[in-house]
Protein backbone atom coordinates (compact mmCIF):
# COMPACT_ATOMS: atom_id res chain seq x y z
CA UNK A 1 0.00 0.00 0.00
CA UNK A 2 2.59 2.15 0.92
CA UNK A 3 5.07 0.97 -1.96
CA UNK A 4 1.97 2.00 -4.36
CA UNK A 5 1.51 5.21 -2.65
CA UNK A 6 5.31 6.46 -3.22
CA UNK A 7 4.90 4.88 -6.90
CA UNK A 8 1.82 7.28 -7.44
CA UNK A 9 3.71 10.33 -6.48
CA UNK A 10 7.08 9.49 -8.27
CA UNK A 11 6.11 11.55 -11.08
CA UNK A 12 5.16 14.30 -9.38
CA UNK A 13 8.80 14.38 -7.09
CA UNK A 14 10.11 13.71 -10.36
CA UNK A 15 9.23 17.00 -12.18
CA UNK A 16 10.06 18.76 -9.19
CA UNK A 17 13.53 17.83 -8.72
CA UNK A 18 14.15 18.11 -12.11
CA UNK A 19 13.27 21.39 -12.22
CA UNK A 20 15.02 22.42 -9.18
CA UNK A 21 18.32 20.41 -10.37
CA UNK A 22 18.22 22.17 -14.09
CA UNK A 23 17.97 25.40 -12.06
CA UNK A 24 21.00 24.75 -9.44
CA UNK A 25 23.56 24.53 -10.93
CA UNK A 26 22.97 28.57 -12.52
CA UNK A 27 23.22 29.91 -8.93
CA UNK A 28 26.76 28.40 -8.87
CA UNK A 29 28.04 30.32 -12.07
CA UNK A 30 26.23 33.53 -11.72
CA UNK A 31 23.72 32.94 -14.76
CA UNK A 32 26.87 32.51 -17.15
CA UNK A 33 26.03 29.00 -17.86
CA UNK A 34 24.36 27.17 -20.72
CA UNK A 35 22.00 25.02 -19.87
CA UNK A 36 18.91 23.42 -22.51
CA UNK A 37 15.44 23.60 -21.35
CA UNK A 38 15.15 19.90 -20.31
CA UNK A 39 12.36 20.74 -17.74
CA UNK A 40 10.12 21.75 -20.38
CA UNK A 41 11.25 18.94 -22.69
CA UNK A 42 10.32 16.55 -19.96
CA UNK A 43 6.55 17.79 -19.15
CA UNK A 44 6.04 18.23 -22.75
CA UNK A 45 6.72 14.44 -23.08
CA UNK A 46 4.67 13.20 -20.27
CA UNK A 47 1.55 15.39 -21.14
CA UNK A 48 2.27 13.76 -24.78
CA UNK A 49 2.54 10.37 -23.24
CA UNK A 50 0.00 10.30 -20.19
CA UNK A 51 -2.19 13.83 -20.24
CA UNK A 52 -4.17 12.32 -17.42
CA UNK A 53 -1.09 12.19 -14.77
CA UNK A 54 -1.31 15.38 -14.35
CA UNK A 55 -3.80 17.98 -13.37
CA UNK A 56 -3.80 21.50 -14.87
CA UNK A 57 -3.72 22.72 -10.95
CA UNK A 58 -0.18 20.91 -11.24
CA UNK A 59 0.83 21.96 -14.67
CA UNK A 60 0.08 25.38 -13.13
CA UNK A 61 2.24 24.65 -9.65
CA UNK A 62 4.95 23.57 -12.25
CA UNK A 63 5.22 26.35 -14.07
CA UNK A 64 5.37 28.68 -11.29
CA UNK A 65 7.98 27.30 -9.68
CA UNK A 66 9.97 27.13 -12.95
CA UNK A 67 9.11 30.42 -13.37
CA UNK A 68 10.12 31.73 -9.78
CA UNK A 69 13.68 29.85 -10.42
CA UNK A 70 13.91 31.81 -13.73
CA UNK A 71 13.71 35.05 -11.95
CA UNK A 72 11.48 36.65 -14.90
CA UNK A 73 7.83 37.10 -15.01
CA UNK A 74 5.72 34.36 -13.27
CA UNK A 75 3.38 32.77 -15.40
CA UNK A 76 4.44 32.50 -19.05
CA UNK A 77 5.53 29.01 -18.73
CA UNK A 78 2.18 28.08 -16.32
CA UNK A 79 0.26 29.24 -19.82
CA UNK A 80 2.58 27.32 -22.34
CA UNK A 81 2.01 24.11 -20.20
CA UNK A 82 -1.37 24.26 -19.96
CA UNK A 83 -1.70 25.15 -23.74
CA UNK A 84 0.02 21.81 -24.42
CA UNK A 85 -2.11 19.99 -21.79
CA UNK A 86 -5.56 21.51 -23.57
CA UNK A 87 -4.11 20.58 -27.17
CA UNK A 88 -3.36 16.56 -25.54
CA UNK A 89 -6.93 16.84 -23.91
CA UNK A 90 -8.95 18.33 -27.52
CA UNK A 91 -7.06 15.64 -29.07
CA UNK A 92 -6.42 17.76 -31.92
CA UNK A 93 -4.32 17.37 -34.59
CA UNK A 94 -1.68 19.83 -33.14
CA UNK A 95 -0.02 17.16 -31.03
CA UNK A 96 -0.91 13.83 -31.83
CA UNK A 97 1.16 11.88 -33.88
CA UNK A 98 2.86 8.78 -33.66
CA UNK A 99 6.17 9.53 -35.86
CA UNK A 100 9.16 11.01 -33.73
CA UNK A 101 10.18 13.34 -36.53
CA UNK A 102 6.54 14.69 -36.39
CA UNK A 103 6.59 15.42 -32.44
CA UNK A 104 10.39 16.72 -33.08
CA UNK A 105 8.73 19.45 -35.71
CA UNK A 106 5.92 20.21 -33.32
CA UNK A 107 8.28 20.50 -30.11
CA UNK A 108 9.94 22.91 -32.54
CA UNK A 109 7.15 25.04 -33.03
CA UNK A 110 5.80 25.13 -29.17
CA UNK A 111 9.28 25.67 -27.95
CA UNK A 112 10.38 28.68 -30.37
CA UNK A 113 6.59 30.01 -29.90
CA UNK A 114 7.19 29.80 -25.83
CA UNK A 115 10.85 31.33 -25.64
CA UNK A 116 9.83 34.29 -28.25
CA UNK A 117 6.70 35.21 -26.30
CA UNK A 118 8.64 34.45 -23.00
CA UNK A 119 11.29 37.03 -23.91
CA UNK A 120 9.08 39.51 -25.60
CA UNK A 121 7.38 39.83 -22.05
CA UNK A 122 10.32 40.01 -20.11
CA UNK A 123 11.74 42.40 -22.10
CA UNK A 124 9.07 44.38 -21.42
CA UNK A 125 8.13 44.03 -18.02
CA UNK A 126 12.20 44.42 -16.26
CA UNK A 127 15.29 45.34 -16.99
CA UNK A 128 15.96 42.00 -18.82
CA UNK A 129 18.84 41.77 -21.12
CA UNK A 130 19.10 38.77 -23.80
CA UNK A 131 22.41 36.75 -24.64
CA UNK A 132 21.36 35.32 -28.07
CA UNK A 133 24.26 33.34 -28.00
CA UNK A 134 23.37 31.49 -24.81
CA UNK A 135 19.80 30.99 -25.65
CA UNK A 136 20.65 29.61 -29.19
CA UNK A 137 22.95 26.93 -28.07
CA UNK A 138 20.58 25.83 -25.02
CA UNK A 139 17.71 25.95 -28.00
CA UNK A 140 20.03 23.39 -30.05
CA UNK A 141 20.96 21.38 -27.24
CA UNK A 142 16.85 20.86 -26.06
CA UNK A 143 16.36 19.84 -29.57
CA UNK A 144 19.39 17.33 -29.50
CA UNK A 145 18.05 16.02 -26.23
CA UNK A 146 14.26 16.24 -27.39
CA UNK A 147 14.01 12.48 -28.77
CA UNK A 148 16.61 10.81 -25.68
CA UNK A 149 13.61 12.41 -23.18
CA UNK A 150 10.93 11.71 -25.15
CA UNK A 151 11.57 8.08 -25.31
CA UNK A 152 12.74 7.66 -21.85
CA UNK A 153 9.55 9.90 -20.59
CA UNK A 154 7.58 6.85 -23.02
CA UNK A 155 9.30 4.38 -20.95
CA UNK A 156 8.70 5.56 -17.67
CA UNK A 157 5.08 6.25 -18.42
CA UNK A 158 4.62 2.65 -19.50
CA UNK A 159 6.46 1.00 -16.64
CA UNK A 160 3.98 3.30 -14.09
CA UNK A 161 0.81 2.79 -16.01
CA UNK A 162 0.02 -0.57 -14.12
CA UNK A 163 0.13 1.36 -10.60
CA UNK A 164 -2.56 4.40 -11.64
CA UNK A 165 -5.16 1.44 -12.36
């Protein structure tokens, strides 16, 4: 009971840490480090793979606290998750597909859509300044990581199906 218990919430502890953990290692080397947005990459997979593990009120909590580790506007990625999460849930054509290349384009798309929006508010709302440099190479490296996640988000999401039933 217990063992299925800590099996339930493994996803959730999961996200968190990984969030936290993508996060840490900036506060180290005073925002001077490159570093891909893996977080993202990883919820975008598991609403892709399992849209009923999580809740929008968690997509939300998510967000917020990637948000607050960010140190930009809260909110922004709260919206972009929960946009993906209503896509999954509409079942409309704008995520579903069962080629990799196909969710590779699509991640594309969302990801380039959330950082330009992201940044277009940030700029606006502090005194934000932009190293293009940085955020192209952490761009490249998500989408070099993008299908390694994916199918190990797949696999996990599998192996953890038979304890939600």
């Amino acid at each position: 009971m217990i063992n299925n218990f800590f099996l339930k919430i493994f996803p959730f502890f999961f996200v968190f840490f990984f969030i936290y953990f993508e996060f840490s290692p900036v506060y180290f080397f005073e925002n001077e480090l490159v570093k891909p947005f893996l977080s993202i990459t990883v919820i975008y997979s598991w609403i892709h793979h399992d849209n009923q593990k999580f809740r929008p009120i968690w997509l939300l909590i998510f967000g917020l606290f990637y948000d607050i580790l960010l140190d930009g506007i809260v909110g922004i990625t709260s919206l972009f998750f929960l946009m993906i999460y209503h896509f999954q849930r509409k079942q409309s054509g704008n995520l579903l597909s069962f080629d990799l290349k196909e969710m590779w384009l699509r991640f594309v798309v969302f990801l380039t859509s959330y950082l330009v929006v992201a940044y277009l508010i940030n700029s606006f709302g502090t005194d934000f300044n932009l190293n293009l440099k940085k955020v192209f190479i952490s761009f490249l490296l998500t989408l070099l990581f993008f299908p390694l996640f994916f199918i190990f988000i797949e696999k996990i999401t599998y192996r953890f199906r038979s304890f939600d039933d």
